[in-house]
C-alpha atoms as a PDB file:
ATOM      1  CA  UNK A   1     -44.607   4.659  -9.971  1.00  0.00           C
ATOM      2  CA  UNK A   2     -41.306   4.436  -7.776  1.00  0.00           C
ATOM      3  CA  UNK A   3     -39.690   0.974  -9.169  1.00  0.00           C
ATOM      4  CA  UNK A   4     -38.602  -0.191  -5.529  1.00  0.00           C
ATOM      5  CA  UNK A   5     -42.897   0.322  -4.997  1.00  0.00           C
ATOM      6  CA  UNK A   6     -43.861  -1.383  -8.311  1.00  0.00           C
ATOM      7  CA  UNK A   7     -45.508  -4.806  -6.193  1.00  0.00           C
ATOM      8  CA  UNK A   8     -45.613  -6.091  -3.289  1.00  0.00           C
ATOM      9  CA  UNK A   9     -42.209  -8.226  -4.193  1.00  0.00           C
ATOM     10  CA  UNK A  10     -40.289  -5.717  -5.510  1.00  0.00           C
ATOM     11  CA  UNK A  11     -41.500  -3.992  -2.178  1.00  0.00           C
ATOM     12  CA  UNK A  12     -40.527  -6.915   0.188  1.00  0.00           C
ATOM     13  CA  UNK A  13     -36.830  -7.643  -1.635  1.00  0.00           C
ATOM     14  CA  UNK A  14     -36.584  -3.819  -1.707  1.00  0.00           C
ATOM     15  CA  UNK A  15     -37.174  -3.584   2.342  1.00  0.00           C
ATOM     16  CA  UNK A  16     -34.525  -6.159   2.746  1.00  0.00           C
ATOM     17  CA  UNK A  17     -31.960  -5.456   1.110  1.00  0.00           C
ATOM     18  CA  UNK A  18     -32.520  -1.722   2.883  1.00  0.00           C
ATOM     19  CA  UNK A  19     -32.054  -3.826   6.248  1.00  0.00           C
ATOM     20  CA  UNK A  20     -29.557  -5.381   5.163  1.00  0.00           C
ATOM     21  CA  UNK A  21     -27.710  -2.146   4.492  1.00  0.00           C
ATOM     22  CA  UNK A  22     -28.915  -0.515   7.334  1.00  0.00           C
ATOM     23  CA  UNK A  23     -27.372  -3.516   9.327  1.00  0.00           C
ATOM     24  CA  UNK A  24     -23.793  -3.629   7.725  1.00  0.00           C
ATOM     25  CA  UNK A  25     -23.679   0.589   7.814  1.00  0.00           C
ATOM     26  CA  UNK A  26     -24.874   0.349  11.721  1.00  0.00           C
ATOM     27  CA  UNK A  27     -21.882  -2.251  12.458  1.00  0.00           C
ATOM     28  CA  UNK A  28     -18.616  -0.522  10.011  1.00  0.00           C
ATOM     29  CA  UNK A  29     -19.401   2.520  11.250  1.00  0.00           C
ATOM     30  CA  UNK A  30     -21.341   2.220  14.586  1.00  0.00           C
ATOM     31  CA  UNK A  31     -19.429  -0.541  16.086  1.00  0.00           C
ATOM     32  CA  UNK A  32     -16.095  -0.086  14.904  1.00  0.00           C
ATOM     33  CA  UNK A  33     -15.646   3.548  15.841  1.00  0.00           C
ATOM     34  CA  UNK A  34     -16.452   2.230  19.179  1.00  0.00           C
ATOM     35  CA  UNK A  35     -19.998   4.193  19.736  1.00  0.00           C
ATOM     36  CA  UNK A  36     -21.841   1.320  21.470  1.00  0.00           C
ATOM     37  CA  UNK A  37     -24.470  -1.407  20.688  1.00  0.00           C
ATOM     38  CA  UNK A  38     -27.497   0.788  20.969  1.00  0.00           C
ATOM     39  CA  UNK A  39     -26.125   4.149  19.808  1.00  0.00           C
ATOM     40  CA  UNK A  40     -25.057   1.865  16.224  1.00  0.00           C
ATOM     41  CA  UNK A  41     -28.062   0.412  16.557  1.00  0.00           C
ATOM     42  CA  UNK A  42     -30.296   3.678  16.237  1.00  0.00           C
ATOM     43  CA  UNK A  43     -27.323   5.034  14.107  1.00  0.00           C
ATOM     44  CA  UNK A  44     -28.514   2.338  11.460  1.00  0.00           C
ATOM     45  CA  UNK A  45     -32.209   2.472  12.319  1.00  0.00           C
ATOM     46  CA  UNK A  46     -31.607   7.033  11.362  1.00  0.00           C
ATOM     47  CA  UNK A  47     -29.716   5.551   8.531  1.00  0.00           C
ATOM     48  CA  UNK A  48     -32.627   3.332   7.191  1.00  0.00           C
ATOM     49  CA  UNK A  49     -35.224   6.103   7.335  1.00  0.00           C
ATOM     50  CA  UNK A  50     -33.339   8.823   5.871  1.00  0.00           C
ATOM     51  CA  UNK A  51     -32.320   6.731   2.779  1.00  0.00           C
ATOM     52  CA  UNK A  52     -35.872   5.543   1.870  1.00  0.00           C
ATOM     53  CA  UNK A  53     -36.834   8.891   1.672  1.00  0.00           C
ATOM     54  CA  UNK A  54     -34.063  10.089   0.320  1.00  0.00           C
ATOM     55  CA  UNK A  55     -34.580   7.843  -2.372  1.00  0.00           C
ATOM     56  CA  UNK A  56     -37.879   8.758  -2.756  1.00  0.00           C
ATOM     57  CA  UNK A  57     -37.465  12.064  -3.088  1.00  0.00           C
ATOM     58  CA  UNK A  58     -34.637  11.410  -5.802  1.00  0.00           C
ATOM     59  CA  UNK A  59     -37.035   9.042  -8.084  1.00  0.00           C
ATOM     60  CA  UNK A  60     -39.160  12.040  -8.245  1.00  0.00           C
ATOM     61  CA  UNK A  61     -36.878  15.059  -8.744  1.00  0.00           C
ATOM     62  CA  UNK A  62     -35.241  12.265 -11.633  1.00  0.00           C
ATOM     63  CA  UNK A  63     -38.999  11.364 -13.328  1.00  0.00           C
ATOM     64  CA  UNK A  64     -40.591  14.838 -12.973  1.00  0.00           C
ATOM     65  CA  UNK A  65     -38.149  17.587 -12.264  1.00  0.00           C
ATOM     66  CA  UNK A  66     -35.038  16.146 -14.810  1.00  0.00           C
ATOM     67  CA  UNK A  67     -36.693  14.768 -17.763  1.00  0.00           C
ATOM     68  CA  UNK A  68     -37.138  17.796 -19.664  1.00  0.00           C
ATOM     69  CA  UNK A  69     -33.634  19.031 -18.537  1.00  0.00           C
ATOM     70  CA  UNK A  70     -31.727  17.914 -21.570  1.00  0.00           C
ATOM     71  CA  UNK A  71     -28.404  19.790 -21.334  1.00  0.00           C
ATOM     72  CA  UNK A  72     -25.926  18.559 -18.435  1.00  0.00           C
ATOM     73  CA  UNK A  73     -27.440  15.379 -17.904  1.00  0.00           C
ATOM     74  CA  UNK A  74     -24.867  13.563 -16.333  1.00  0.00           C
ATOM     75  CA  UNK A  75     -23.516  16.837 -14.081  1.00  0.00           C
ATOM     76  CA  UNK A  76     -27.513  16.916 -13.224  1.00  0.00           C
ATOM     77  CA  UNK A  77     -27.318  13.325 -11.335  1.00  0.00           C
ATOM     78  CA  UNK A  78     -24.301  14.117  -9.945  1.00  0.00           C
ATOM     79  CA  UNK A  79     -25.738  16.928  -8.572  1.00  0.00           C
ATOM     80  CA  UNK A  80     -28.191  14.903  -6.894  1.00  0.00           C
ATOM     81  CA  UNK A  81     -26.265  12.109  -5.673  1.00  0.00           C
ATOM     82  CA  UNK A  82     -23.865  15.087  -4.291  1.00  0.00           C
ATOM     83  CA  UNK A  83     -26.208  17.349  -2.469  1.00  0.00           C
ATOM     84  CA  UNK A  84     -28.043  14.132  -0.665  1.00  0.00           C
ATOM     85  CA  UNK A  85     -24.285  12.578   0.486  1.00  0.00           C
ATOM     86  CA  UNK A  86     -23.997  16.424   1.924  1.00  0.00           C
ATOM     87  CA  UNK A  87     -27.392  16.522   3.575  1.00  0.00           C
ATOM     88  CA  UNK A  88     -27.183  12.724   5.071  1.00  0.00           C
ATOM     89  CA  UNK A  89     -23.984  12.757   6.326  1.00  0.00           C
ATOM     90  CA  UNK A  90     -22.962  16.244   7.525  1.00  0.00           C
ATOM     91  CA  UNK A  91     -27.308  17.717   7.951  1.00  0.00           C
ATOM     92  CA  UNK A  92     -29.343  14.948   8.993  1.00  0.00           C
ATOM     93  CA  UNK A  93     -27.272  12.108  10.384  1.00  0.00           C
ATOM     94  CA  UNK A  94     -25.217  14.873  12.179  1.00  0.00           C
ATOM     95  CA  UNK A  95     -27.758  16.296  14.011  1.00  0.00           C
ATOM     96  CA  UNK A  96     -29.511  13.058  14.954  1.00  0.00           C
ATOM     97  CA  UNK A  97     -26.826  11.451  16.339  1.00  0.00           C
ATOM     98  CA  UNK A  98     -26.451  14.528  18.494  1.00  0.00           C
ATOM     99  CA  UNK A  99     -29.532  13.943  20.722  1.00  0.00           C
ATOM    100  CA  UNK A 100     -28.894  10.128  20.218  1.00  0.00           C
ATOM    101  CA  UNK A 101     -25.708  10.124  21.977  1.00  0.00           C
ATOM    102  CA  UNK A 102     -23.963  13.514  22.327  1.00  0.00           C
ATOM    103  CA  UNK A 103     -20.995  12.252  23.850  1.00  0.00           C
ATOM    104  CA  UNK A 104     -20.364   9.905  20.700  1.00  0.00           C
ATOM    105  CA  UNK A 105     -20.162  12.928  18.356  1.00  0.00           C
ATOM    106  CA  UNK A 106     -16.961  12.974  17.913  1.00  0.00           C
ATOM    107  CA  UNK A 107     -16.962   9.327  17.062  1.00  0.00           C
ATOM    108  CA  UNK A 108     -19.491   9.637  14.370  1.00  0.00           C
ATOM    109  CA  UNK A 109     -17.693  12.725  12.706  1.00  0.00           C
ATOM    110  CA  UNK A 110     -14.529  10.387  12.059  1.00  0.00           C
ATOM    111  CA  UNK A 111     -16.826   8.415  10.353  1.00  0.00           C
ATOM    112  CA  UNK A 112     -18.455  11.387   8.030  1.00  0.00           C
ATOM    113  CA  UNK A 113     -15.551  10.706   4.690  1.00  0.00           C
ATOM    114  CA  UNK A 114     -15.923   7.416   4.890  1.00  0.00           C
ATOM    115  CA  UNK A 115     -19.539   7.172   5.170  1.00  0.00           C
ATOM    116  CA  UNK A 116     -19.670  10.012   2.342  1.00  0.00           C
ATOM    117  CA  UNK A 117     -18.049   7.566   0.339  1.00  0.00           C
ATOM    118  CA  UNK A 118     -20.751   4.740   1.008  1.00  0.00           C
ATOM    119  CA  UNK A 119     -23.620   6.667   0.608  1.00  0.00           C
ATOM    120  CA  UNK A 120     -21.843   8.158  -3.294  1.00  0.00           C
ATOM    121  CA  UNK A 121     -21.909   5.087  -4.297  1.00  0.00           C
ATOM    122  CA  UNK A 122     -25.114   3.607  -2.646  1.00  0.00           C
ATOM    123  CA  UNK A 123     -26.751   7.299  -4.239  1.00  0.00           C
ATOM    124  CA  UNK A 124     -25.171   6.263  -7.742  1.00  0.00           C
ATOM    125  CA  UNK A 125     -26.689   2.796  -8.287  1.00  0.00           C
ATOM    126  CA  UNK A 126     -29.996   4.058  -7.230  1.00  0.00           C
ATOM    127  CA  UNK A 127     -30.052   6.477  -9.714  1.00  0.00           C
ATOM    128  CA  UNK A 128     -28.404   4.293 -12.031  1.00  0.00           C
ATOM    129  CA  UNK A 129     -31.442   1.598 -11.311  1.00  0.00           C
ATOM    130  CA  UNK A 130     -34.335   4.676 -11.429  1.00  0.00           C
ATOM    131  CA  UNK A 131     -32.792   5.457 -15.149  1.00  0.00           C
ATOM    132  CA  UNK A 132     -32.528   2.314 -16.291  1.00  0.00           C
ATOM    133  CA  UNK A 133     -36.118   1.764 -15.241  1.00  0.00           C
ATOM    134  CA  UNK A 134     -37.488   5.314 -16.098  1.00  0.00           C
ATOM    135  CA  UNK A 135     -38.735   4.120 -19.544  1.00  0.00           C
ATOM    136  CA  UNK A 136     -40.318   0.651 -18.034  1.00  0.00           C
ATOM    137  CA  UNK A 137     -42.758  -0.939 -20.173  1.00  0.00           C
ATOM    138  CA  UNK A 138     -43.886  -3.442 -17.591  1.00  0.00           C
ATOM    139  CA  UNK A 139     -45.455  -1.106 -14.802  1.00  0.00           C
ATOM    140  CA  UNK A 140     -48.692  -2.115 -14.760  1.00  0.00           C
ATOM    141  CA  UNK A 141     -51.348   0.382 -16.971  1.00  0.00           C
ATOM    142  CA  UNK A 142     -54.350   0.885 -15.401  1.00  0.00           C
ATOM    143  CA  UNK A 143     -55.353   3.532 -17.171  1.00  0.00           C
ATOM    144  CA  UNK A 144     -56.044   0.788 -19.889  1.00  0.00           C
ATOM    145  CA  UNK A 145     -58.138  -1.255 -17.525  1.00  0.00           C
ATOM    146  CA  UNK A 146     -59.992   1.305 -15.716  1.00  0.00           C
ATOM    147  CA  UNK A 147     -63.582   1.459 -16.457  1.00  0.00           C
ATOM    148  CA  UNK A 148     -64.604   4.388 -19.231  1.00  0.00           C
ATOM    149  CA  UNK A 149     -67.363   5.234 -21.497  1.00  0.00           C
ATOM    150  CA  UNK A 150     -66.415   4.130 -24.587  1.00  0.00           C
ATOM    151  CA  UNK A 151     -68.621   2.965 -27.201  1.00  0.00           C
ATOM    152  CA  UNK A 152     -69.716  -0.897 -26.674  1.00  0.00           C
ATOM    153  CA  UNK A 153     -68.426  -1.403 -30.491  1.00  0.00           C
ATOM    154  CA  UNK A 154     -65.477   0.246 -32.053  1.00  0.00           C
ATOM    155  CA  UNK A 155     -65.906   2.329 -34.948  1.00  0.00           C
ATOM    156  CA  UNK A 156     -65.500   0.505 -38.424  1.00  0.00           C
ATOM    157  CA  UNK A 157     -63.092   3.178 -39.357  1.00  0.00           C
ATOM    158  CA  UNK A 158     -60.241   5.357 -38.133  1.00  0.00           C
ATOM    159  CA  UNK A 159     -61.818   8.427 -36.037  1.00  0.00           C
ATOM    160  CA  UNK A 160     -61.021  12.116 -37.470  1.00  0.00           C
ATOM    161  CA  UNK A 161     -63.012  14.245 -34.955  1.00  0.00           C
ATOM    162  CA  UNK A 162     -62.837  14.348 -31.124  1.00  0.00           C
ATOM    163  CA  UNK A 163     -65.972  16.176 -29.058  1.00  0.00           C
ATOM    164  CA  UNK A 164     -65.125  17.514 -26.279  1.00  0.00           C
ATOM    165  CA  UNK A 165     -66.602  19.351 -23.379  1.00  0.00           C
ATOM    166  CA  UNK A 166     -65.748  22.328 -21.283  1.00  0.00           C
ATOM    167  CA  UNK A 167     -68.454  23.373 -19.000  1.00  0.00           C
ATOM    168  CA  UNK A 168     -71.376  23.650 -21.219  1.00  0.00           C
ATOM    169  CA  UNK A 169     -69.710  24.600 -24.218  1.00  0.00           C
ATOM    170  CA  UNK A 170     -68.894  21.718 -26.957  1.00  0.00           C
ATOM    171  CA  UNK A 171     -66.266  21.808 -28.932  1.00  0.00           C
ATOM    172  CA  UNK A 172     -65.044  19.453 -32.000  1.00  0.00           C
ATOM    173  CA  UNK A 173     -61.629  18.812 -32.698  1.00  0.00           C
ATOM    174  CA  UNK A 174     -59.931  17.595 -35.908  1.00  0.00           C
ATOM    175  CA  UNK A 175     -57.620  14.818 -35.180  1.00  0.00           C
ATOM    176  CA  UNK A 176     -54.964  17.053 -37.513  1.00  0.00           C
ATOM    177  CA  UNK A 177     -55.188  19.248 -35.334  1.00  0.00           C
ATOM    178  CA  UNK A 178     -54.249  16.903 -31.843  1.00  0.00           C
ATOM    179  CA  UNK A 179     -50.116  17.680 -30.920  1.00  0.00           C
ATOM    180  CA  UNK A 180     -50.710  14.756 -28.649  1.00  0.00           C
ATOM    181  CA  UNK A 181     -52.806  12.756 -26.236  1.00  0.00           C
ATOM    182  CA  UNK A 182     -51.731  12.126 -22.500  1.00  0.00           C
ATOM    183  CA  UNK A 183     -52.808   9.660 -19.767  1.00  0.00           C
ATOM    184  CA  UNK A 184     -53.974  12.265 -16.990  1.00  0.00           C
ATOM    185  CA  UNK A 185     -55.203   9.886 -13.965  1.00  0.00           C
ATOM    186  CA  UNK A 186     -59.188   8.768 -14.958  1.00  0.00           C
ATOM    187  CA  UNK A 187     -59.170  10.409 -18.251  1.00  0.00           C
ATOM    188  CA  UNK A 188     -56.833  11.461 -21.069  1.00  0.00           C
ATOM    189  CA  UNK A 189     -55.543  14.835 -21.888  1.00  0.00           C
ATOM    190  CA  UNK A 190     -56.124  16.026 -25.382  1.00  0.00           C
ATOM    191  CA  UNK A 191     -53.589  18.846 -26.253  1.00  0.00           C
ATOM    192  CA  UNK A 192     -53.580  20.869 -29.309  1.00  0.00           C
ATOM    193  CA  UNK A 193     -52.300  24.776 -30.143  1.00  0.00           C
ATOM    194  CA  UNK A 194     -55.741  25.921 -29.272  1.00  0.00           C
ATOM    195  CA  UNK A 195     -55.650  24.356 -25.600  1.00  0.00           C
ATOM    196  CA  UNK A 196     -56.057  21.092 -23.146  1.00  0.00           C
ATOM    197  CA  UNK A 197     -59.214  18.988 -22.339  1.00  0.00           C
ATOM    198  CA  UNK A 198     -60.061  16.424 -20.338  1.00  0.00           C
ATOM    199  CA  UNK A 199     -62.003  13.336 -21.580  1.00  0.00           C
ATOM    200  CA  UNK A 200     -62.924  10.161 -20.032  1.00  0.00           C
ATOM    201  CA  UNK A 201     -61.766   7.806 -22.491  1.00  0.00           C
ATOM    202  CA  UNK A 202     -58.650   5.142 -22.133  1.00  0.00           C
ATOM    203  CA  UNK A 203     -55.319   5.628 -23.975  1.00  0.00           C
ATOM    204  CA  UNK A 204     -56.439   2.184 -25.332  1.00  0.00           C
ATOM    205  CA  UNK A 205     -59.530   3.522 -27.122  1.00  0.00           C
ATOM    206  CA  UNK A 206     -57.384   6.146 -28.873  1.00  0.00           C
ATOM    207  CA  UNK A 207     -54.531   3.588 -29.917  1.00  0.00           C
ATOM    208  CA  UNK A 208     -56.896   1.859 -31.299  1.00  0.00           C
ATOM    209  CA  UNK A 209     -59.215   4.179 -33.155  1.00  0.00           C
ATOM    210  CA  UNK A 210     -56.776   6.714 -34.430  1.00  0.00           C
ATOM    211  CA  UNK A 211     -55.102   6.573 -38.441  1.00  0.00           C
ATOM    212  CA  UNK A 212     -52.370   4.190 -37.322  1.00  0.00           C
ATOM    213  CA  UNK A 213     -50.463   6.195 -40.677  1.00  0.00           C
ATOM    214  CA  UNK A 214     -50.621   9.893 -38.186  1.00  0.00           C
ATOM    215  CA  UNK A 215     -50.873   8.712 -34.666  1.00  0.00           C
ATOM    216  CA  UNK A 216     -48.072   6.040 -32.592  1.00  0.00           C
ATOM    217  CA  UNK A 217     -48.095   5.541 -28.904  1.00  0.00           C
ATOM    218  CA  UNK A 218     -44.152   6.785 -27.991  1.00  0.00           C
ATOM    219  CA  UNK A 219     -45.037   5.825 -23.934  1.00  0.00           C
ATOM    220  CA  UNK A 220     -47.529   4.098 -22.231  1.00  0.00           C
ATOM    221  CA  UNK A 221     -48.972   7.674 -21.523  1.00  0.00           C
ATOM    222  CA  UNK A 222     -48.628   9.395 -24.820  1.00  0.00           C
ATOM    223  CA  UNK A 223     -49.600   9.367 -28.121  1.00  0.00           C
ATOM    224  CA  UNK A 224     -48.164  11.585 -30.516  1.00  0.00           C
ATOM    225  CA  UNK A 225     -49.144  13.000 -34.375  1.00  0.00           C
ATOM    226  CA  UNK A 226     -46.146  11.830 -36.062  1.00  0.00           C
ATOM    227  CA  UNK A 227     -46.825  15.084 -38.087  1.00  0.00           C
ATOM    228  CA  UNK A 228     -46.062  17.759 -35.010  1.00  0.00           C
ATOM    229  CA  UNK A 229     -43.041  15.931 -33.975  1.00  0.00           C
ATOM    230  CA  UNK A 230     -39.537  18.468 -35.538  1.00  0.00           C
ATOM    231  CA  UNK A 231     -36.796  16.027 -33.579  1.00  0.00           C
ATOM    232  CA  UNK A 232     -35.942  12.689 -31.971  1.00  0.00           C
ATOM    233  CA  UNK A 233     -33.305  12.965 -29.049  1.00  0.00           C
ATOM    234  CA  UNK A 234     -31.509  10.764 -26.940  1.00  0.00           C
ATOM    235  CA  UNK A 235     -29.455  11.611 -23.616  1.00  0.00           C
ATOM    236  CA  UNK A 236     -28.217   8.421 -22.112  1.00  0.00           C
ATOM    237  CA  UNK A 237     -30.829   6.139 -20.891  1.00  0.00           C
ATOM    238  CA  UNK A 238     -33.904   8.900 -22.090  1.00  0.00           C
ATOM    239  CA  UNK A 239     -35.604   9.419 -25.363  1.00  0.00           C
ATOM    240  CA  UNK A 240     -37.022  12.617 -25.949  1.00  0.00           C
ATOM    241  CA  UNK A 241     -39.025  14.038 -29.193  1.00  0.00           C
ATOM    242  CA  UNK A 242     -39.318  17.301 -29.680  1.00  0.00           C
ATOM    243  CA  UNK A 243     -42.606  18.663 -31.202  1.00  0.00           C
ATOM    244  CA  UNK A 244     -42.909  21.814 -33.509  1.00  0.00           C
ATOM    245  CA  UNK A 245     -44.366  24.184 -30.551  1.00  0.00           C
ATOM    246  CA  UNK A 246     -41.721  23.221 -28.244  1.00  0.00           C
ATOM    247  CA  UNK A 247     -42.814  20.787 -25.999  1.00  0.00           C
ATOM    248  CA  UNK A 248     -40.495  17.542 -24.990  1.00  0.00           C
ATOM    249  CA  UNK A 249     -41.864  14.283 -24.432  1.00  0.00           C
ATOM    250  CA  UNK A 250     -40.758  11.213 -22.966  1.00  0.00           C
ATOM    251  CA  UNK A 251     -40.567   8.215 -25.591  1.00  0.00           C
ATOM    252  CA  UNK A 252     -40.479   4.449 -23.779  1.00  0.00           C
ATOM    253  CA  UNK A 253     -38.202   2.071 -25.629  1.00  0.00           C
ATOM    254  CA  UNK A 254     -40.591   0.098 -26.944  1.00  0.00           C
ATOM    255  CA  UNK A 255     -42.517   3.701 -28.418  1.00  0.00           C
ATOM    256  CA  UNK A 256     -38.690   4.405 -29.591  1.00  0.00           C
ATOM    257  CA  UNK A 257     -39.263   0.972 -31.999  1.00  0.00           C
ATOM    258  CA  UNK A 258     -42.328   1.651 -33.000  1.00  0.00           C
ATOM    259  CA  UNK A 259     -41.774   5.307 -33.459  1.00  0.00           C
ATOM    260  CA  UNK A 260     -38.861   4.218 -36.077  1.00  0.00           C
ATOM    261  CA  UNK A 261     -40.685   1.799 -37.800  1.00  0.00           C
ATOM    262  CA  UNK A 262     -43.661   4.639 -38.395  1.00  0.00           C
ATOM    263  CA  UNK A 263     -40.926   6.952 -39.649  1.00  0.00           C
ATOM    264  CA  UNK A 264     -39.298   4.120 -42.086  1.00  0.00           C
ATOM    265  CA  UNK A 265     -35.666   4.913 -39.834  1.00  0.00           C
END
């Protein structure tokens, strides 16, 4: 989830400060380039909308579309923070302010470096923030506190098998066999070599109930076999293991720790 959307106060401080913002960029660069009260006014109002979403968009092009980017990490956020200082200032803001007030438009354009400037840095700290927070621990998990079927009693021993079903064929895997198991909404993803399935258990359960020696929970929604994993990496604020087919996953810092500890580093 988007940190600024986390809970309702994150929400609330996160909606004022945005005002607050919108405010002070409406009145250095409304009012004193002499574009009047209402045109700064809207002029900040544009600006308001077009960052939230902006910064929207840019939590989930950092979480989803970045992560398993490894190489050029820092060129890749300035990337970002570059092309959305190009579209705000000279695309969106542009154009707005043209059926605003076209006869201010040449007052707003002598305002485009240094409100280039603003939003580059404004840009930077939110990414800076969304990194620093990509890895949370503290987001709430309800996939732990969703209602599953699970067993009312946990097994007296580690599990080494895992039925699942796909349409009305059963299948049985061996826990040596599981690269890793995902949160995926209600249910968890199971991946091995062989494929993916669905089952309706919690990541709980599995944390639980899997050899503690084979299995460690790197991020709130994934559990890796400590036995498919061929590298640990680190690119600034992200953790990433590698496993032995390939794939990259996202380690938490807390799953960093404990991942150590398993591997005696």
């Amino acid at each position: 989830m988007n940190p600024f959307l986390r809970n309702r106060a994150t929400t609330i401080v996160a909606a004022i400060v945005l005002a607050a913002v919108a405010a002070c960029y409406s009145a250095a660069f409304g009012l004193l380039a002499d574009m009047g009260v209402a045109t700064s006014i809207a002029d900040g109002a544009v600006f308001a909308v077009i960052f939230a979403l902006e910064c929207i968009i840019i939590w989930n092009i950092i979480k989803y579309v970045l992560q398993p980017m490894t190489n050029g990490y820092i060129n890749q956020h300035l990337t970002i923070i570059g092309f959305f200082v190009v579209v705000s200032t000279a695309g969106i803001e542009l154009a707005v302010n043209y059926f605003i007030d076209g006869e201010n438009l040449i007052a707003f354009a002598k305002t485009l470096p240094a409100r280039a400037l603003v939003l580059a840095l404004l840009y930077g700290m939110v990414v800076q923030f969304y990194n620093q927070n990509l890895n949370a621990d503290d987001e709430p998990d309800d996939i732990d506190t969703q209602p599953a079927a699970e067993p009312l009693s946990a097994p007296t021993e580690p599990i080494d098998k895992i039925t699942v079903r796909s349409g009305q064929k059963i299948s049985v895997i061996n826990i040596a066999d599981v690269n890793f198991i995902k949160a995926d909404g209600d249910y968890v993803s199971i991946a091995t070599e062989a494929g993916r399935w669905l089952k309706e258990q919690t990541m709980k359960y599995y944390e639980q109930n899997l050899p503690t020696a084979d299995f460690v929970r790197v991020h709130r929604s994934y559990i890796v076999n400590v036995a498919k994993i061929s590298k640990i990496e680190r690119y600034g604020q992200q953790q990433l293991i590698e496993l032995r087919n390939g794939e990259k996953i996202k380690v938490s810092n807390s799953g960093y720790k404990a991942l150590k500890e398993r591997l005696n580093l």
